[in-house]
Protein backbone atom coordinates (compact mmCIF):
# COMPACT_ATOMS: atom_id res chain seq x y z
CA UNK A 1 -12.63 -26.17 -21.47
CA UNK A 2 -10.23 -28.67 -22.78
CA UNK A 3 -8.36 -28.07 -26.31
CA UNK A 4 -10.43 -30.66 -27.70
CA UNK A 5 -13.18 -29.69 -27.05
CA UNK A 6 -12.28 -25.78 -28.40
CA UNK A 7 -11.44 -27.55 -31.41
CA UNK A 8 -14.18 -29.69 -31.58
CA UNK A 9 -16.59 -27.14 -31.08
CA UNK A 10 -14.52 -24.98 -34.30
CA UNK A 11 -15.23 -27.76 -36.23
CA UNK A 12 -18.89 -27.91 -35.37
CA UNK A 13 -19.65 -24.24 -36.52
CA UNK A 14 -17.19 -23.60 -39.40
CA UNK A 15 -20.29 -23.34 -41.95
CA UNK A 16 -21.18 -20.18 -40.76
CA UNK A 17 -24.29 -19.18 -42.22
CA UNK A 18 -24.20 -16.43 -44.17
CA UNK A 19 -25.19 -12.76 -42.69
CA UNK A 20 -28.78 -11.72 -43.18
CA UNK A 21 -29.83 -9.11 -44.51
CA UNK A 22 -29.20 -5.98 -42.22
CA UNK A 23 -32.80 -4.61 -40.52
CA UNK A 24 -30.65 -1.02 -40.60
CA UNK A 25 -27.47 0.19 -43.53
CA UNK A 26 -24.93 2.51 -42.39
CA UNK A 27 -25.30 5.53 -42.92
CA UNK A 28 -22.83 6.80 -45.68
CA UNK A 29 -23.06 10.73 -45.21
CA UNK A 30 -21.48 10.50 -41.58
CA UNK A 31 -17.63 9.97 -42.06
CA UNK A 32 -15.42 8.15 -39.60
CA UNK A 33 -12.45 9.46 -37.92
CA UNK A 34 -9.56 6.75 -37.21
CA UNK A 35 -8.38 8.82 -33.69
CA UNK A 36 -4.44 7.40 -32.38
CA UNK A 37 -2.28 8.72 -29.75
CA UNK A 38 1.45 7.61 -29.88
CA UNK A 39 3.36 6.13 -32.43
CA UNK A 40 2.42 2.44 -33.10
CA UNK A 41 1.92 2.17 -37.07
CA UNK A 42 1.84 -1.90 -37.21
CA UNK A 43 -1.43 -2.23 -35.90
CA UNK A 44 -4.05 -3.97 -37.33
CA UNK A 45 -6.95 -3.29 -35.47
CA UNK A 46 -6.65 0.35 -37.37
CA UNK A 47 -6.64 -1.43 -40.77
CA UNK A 48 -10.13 -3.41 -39.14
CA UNK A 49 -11.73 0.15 -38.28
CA UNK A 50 -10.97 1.05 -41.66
CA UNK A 51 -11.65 -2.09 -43.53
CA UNK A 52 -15.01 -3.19 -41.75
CA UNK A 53 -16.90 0.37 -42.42
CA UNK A 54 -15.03 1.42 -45.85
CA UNK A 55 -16.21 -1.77 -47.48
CA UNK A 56 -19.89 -0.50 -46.77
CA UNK A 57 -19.29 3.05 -48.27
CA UNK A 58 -18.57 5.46 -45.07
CA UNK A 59 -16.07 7.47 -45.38
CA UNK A 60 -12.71 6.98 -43.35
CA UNK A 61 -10.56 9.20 -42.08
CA UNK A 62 -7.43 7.80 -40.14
CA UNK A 63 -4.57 9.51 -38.17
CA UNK A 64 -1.19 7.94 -39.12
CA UNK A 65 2.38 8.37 -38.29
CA UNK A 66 3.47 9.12 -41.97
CA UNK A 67 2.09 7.69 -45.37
CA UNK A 68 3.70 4.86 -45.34
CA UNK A 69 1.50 3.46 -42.37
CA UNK A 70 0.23 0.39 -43.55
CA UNK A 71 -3.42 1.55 -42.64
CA UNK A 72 -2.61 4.54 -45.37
CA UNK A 73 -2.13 2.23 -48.15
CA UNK A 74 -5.40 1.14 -47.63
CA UNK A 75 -7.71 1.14 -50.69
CA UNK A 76 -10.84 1.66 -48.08
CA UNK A 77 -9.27 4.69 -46.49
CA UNK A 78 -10.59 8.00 -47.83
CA UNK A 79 -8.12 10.22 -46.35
CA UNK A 80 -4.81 9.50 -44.12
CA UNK A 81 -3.86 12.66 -41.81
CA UNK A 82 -0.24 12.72 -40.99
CA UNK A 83 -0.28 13.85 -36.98
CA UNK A 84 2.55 12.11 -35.28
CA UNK A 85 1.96 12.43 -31.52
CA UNK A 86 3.70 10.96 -28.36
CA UNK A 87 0.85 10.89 -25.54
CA UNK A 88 3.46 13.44 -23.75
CA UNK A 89 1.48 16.12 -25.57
CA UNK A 90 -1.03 18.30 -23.06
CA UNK A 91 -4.34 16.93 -23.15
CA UNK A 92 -5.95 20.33 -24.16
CA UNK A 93 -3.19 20.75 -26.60
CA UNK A 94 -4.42 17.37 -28.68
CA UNK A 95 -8.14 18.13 -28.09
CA UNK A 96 -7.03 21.30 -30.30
CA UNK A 97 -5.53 19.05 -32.78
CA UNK A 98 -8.42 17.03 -33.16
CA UNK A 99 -10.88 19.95 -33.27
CA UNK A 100 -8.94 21.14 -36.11
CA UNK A 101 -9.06 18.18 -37.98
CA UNK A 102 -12.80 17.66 -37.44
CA UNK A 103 -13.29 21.02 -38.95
CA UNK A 104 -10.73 20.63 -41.95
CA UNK A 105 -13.30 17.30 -42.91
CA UNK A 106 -16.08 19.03 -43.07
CA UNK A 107 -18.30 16.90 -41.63
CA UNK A 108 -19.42 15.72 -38.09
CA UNK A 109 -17.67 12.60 -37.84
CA UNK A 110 -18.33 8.99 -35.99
CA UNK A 111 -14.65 8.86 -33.86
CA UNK A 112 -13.25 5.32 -33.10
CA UNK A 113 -10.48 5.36 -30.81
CA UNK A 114 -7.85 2.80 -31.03
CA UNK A 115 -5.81 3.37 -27.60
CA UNK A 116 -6.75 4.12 -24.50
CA UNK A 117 -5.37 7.27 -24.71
CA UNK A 118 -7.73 8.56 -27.52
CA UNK A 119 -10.81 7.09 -26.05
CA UNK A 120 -9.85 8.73 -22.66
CA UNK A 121 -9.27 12.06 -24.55
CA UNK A 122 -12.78 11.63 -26.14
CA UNK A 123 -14.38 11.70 -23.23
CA UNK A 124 -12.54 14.16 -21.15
CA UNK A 125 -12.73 16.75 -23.60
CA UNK A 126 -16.55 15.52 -25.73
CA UNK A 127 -18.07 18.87 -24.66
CA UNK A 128 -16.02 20.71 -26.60
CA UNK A 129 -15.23 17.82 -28.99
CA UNK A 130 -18.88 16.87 -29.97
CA UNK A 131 -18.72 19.78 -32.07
CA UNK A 132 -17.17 17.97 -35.03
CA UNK A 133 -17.45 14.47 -33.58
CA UNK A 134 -20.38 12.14 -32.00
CA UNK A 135 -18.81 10.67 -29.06
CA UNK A 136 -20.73 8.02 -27.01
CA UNK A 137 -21.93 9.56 -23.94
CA UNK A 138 -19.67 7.72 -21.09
CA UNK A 139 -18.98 9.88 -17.80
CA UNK A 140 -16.31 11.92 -18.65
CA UNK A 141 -14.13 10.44 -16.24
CA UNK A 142 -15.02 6.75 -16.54
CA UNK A 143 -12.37 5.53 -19.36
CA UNK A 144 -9.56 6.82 -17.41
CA UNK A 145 -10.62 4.82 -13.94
CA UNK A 146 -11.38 1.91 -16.15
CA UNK A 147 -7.91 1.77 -18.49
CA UNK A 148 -6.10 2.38 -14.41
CA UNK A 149 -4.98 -0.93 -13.37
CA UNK A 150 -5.34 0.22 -9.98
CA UNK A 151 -9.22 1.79 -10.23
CA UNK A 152 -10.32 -1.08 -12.29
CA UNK A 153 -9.32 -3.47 -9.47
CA UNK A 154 -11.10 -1.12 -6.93
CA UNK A 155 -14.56 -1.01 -9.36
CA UNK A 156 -14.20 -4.42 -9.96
CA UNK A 157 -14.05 -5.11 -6.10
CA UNK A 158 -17.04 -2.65 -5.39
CA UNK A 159 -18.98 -4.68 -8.50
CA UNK A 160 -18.35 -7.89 -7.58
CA UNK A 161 -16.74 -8.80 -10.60
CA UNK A 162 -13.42 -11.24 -9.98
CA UNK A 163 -9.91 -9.63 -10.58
CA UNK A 164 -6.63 -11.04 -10.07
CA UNK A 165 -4.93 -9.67 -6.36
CA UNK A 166 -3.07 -6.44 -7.28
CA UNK A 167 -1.54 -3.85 -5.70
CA UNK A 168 0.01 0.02 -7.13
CA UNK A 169 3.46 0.21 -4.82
CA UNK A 170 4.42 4.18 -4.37
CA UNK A 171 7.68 3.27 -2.91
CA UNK A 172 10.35 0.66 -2.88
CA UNK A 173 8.90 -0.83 0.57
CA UNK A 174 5.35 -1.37 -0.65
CA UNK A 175 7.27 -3.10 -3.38
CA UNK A 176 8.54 -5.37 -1.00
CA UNK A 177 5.35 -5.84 0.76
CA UNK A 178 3.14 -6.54 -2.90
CA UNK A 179 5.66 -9.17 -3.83
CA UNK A 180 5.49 -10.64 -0.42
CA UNK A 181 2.03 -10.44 0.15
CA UNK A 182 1.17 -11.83 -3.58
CA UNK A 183 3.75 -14.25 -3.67
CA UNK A 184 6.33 -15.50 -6.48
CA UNK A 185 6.28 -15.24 -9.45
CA UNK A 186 4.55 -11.71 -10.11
CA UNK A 187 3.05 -9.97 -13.15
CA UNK A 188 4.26 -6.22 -13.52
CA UNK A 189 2.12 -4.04 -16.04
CA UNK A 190 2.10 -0.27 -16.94
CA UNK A 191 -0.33 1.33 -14.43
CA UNK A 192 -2.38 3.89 -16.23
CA UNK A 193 -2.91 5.67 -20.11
CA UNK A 194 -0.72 8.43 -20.55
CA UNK A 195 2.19 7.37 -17.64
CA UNK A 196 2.84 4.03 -19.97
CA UNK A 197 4.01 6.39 -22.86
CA UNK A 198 5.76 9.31 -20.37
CA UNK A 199 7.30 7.11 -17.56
CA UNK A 200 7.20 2.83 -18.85
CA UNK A 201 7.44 0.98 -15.63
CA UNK A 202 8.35 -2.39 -18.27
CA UNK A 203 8.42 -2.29 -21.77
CA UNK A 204 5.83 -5.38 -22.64
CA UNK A 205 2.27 -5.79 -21.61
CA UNK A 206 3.55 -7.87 -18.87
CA UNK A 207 6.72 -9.27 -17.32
CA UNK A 208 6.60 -12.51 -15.07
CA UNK A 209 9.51 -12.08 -12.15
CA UNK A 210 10.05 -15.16 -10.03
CA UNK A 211 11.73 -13.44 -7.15
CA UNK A 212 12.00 -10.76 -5.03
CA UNK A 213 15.70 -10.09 -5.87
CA UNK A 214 14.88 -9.84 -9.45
CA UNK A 215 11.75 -7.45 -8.73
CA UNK A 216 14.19 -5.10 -7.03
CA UNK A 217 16.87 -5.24 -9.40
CA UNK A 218 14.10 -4.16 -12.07
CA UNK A 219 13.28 -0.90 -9.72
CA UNK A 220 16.24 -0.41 -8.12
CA UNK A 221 14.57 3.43 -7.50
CA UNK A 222 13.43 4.43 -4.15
CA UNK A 223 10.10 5.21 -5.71
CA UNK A 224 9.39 2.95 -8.08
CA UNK A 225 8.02 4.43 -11.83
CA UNK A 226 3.55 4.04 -12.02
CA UNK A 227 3.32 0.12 -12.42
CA UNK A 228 0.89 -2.42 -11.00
CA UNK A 229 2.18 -5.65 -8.87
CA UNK A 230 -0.50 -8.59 -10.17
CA UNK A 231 -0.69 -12.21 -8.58
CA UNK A 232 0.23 -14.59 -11.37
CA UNK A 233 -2.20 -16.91 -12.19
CA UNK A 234 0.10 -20.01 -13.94
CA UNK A 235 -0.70 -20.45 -17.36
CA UNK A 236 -1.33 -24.59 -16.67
CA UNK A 237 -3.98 -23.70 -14.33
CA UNK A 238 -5.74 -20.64 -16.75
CA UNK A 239 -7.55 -19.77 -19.97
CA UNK A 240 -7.48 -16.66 -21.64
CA UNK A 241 -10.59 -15.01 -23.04
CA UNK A 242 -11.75 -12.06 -24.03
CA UNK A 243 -15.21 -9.47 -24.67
CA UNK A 244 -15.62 -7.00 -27.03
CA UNK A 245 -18.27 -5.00 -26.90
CA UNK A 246 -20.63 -1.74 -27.72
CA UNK A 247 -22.88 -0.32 -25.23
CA UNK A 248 -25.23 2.74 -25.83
CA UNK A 249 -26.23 4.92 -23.45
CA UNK A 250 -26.79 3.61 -19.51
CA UNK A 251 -24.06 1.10 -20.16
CA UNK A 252 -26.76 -0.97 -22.38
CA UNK A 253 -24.95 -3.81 -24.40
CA UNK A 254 -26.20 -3.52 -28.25
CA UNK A 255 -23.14 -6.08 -29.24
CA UNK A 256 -21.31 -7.97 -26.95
CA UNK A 257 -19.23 -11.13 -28.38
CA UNK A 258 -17.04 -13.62 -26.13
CA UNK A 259 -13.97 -15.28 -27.57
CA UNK A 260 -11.35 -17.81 -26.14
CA UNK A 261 -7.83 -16.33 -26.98
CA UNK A 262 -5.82 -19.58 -28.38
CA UNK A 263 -2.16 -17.94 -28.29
CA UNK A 264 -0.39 -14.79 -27.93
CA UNK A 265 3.00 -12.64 -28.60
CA UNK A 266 4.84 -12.79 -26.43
CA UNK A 267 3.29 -16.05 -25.38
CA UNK A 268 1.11 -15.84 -22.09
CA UNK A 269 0.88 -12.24 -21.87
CA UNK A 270 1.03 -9.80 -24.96
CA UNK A 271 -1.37 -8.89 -27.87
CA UNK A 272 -3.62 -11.81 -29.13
CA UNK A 273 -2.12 -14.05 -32.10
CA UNK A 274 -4.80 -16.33 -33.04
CA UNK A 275 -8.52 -16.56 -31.53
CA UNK A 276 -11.76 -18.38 -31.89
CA UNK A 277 -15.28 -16.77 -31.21
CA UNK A 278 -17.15 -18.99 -28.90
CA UNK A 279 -20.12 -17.89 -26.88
CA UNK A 280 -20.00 -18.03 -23.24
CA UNK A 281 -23.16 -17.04 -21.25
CA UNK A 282 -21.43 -16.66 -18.11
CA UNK A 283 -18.77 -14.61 -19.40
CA UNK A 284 -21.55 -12.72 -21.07
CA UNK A 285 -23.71 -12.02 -18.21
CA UNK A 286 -20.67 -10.95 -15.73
CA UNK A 287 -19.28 -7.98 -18.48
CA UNK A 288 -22.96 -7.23 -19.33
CA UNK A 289 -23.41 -6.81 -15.49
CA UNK A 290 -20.30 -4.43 -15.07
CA UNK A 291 -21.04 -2.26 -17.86
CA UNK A 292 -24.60 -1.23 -16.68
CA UNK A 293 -23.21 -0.85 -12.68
CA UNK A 294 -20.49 1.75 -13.84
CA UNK A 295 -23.10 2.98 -16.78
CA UNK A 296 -20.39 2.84 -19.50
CA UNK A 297 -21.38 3.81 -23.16
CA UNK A 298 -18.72 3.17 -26.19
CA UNK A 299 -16.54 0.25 -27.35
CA UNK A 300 -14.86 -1.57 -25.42
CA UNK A 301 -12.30 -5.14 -25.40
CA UNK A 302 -11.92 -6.83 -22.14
CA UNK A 303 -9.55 -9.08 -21.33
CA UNK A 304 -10.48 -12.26 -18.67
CA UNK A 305 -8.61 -15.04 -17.04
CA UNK A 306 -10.02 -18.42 -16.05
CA UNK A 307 -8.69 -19.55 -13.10
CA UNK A 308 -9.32 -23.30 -12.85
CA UNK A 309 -8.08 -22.74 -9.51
CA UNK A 310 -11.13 -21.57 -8.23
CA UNK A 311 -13.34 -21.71 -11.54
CA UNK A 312 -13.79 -17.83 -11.78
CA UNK A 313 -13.29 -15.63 -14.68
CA UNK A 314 -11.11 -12.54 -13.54
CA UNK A 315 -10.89 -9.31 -15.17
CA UNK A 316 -7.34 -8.28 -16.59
CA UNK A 317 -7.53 -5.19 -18.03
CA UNK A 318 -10.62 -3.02 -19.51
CA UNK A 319 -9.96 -1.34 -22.68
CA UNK A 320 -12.50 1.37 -23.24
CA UNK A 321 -12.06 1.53 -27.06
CA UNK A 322 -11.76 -0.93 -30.57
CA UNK A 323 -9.35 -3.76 -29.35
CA UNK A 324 -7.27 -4.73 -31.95
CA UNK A 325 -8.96 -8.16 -32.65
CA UNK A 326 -12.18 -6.88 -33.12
CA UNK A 327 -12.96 -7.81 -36.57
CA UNK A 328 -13.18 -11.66 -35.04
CA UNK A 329 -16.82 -10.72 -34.13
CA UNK A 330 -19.53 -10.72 -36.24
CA UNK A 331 -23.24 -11.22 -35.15
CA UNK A 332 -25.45 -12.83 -38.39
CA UNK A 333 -25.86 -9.71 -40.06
CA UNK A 334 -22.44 -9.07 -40.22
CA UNK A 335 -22.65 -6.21 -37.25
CA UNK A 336 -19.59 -5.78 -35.74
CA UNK A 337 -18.76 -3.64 -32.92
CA UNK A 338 -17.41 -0.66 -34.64
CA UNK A 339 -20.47 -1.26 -37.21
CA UNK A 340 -22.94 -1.18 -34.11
CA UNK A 341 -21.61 1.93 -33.05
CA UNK A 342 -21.78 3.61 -36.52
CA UNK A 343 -25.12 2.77 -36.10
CA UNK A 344 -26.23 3.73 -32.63
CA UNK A 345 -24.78 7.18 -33.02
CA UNK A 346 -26.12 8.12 -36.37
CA UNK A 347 -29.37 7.16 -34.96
CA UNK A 348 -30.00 3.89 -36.54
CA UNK A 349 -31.33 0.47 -34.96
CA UNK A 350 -28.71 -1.82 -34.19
CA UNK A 351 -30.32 -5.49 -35.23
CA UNK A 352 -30.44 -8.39 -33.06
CA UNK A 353 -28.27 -11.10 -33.74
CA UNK A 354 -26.87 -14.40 -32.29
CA UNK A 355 -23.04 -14.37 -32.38
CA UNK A 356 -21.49 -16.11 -35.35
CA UNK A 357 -19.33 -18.81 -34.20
CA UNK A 358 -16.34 -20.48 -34.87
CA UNK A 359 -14.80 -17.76 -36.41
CA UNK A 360 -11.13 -17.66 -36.05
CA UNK A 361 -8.14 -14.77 -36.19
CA UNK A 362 -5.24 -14.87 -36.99
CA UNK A 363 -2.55 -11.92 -36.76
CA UNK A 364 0.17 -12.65 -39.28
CA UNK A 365 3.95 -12.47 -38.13
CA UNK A 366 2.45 -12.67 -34.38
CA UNK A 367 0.87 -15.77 -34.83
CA UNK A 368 4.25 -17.26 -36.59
CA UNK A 369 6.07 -16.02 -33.53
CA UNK A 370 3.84 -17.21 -31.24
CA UNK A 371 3.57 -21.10 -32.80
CA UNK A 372 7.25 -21.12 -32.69
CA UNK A 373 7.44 -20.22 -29.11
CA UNK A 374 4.46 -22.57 -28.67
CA UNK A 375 6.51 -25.94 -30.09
CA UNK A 376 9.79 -24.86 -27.96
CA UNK A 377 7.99 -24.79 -24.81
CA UNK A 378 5.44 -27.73 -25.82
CA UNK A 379 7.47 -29.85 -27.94
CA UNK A 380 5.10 -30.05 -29.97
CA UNK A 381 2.69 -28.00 -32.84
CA UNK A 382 -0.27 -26.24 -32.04
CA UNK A 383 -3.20 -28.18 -32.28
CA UNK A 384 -4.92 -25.10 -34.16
CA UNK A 385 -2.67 -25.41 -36.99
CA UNK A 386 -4.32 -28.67 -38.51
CA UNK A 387 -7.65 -26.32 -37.90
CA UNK A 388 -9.04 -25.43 -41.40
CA UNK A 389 -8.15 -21.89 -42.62
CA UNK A 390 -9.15 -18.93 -40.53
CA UNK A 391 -11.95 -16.87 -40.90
CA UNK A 392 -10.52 -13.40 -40.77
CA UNK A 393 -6.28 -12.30 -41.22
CA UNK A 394 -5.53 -9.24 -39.66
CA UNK A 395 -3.28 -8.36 -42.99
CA UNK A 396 -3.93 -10.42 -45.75
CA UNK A 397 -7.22 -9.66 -47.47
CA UNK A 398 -7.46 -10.43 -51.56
CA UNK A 399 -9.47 -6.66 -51.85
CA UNK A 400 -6.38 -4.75 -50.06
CA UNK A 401 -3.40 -6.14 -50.21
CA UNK A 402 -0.84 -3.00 -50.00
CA UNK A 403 -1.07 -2.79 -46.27
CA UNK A 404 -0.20 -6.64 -45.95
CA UNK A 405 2.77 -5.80 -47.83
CA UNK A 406 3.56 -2.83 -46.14
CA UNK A 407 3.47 -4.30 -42.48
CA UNK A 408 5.59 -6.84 -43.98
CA UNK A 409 8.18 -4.59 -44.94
CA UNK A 410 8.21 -2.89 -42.00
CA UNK A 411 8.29 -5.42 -39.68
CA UNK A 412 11.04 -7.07 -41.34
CA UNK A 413 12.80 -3.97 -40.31
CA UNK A 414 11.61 -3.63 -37.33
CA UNK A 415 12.99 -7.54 -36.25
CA UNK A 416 16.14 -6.73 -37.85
CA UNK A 417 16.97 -3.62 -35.89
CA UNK A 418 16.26 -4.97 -32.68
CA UNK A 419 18.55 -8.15 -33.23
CA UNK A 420 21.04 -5.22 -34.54
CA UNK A 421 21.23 -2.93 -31.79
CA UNK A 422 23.07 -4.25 -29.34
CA UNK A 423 25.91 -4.89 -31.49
CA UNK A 424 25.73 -1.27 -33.07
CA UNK A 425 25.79 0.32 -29.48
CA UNK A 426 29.09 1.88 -28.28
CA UNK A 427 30.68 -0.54 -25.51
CA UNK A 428 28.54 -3.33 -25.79
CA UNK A 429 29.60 -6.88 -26.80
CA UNK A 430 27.05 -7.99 -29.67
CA UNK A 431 25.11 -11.11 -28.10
CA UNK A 432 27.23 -14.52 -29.06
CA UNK A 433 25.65 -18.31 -28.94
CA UNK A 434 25.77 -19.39 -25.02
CA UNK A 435 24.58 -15.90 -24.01
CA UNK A 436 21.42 -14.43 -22.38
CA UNK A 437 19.32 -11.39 -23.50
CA UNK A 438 16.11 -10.79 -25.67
CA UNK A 439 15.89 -7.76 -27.65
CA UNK A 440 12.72 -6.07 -25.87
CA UNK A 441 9.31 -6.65 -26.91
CA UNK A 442 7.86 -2.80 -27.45
């Protein structure tokens, strides 16, 4: 789809009509617990859990870092619980933590994971968890095969669904061969939950490498740390777009919303900056096919590539919990995917609804950094920017404004450390005009 037709088709449905009313409420006596592994506090998809359900009178309970997380100075948060945690924790260890803080609320909570690690915790451990928590019931072992780069490519291969060519090297050899085999340049990505927070094979969602010299200069190991070798699909010849989703039980779809991902930080590859909610039957049909072969039940954000190469959409990675966009989905009631779930597990209808289009998302200081990026490479402005206002900011919102501010602070701090450190380290030579380095990305 060409980028005038995207916009084009923004214009068309920006009079969105408004929501009607809901056929089901939530309902407001069942809490919801904000559940987070590892320490990521600037992340606004745990401001959406809390803003989208708050606003409608649930209670929310969120796991922070400390209280200044932005998502603790929300005004729609009932209750922040400081629990910092690595993901280097044992697994039965943080089940304990959780069961303990299911039992200090009181209540039997709705849990919305926002990592991979959390959702795959959920389900490992739901037999003993459901005690304080209603958990969607997914195979225990299905979020962990599904946030593997490795067993995602194999289901995806044994479903039928498209996936870029990858390949999980367990020594420096089969690194050879992957590169070889795949060919030049290569994406590299964390292979599995869990081993990206012990043992990070790179430190961004993904790392282009345009030659086999530079691939083993990044692993110069003789086994190389968990980390999956993908064929790189050029950016000139691909679209990115993504699904977000809630299935109940048998892998049923109650929401399911398709989006076209306009940019992202750090361009090409990292967490969406700006996105518009288009519908896309095909798109549609193939994740509403893999989600009732595997049977999955629960949230989930999926992220596609289009490869005008050979006009199929490939799977990229399978999140199995709230992505961090979510809130750019709405159906016309207003039913979101965290709000469908409320309602599926508290034993309310979920109502029908076409997908409200045109919406648009925008995620602050990534977006900035990611329209920069976009003119230096381009040499010219995103088209998007001459769009009308967006629909939905991931920070700014007129009702909450403290964890806007917040992020802001922090993540002036956060930029300003990062283009500090190399000078404060011991032996190194601060970075001067007319040399090379970027401060890392995560």
């Amino acid at each position: 789809m060409s980028r005038s037709l995207i916009f084009a088709h923004i214009n068309t449905f920006r009079e969105i009509l408004p929501g009607e009313e809901w056929v089901s409420v939530l309902d407001t006596g069942v809490p919801v617990l904000l559940v987070r592994i590892g320490n990521y506090p600037l992340h606004h998809g745990s401001l959406g859990v809390v803003r989208t359900v708050g606003r409608l009178g649930v209670p929310v309970h969120a796991v922070v870092e400390d209280r200044f997380t932005p998502v603790a100075l929300s005004r729609h948060l009932t209750s922040s619980i400081v629990w910092p945690t690595t993901g280097r924790e044992e697994p039965e260890r943080l089940a304990d933590g959780l069961l303990s803080l299911g039992r200090t609320i009181g209540a039997r909570c709705v849990a919305v994971p926002t990592d991979d690690e959390a959702a795959i915790l959920l389900a490992e451990y739901a037999h003993r968890l459901k005690e304080c928590f209603l958990i969607p019931a997914v195979p225990a072992h299905l979020p962990r095969l599904l946030a593997c780069k490795a067993s995602l490519h194999r289901i995806c291969a044994e479903a039928g669904v498209p996936s870029p060519r990858s390949r999980a090297p367990e020594s420096r050899d089969e690194l050879v061969e992957a590169g070889r085999e795949l060919g030049y340049p290569l994406a590299l990505k964390n292979l599995a939950a869990f081993s990206r927070l012990r043992t990070p094979a790179v430190s961004g969602t993904t790392i282009v490498v345009p030659h086999e010299r530079a691939l083993l200069d990044r692993f110069p190991q003789a086994a190389p740390p968990p980390v999956l070798v993908q064929e790189y699909i050029p950016r000139q010849q691909a679209e990115d777009w993504i699904t977000h989703l809630y299935c109940g039980t048998g892998g049923v779809p109650r929401v399911l919303f398709t989006g076209l991902k306009l940019r992202s930080w750090p361009p090409y590859a990292g967490m969406t900056a700006r996105a518009v909610a288009l519908r896309n039957p095909e798109l549609a049909r193939l994740a509403e096919r893999l989600c009732r072969l595997i049977g999955y039940s629960g949230l989930a954000d999926l992220d596609w590539r289009y490869d005008r190469r050979d006009g199929q959409y490939k799977l990229v990675d399978f999140n199995p919990r709230a992505g961090a966009q979510f809130r750019l989905f709405e159906d016309v009631h207003g039913v979101d995917v965290v709000r469908a779930m409320h309602l599926d597990l508290t034993g309310r209808p979920v109502p029908d609804g076409a997908q409200a289009e045109g919406r648009v998302f925008v995620a602050g200081q990534l977006d900035f950094a990611s329209a920069v990026a976009w003119l230096h490479q381009e040499r010219r402005l995103p088209p998007d920017l001459l769009s009308e206002p967006p629909t939905e900011r991931a920070w700014l919102c007129r009702d909450d404004p403290l964890p806007a501010a917040a992020e802001a602070v922090r993540f002036a701090a956060l930029v300003t450390w990062r283009l500090l450190r190399p000078a404060l380290r011991p032996g190194r030579v601060p970075l001067t005009e007319g040399s090379t380095g970027t401060p890392p990305t995560s």
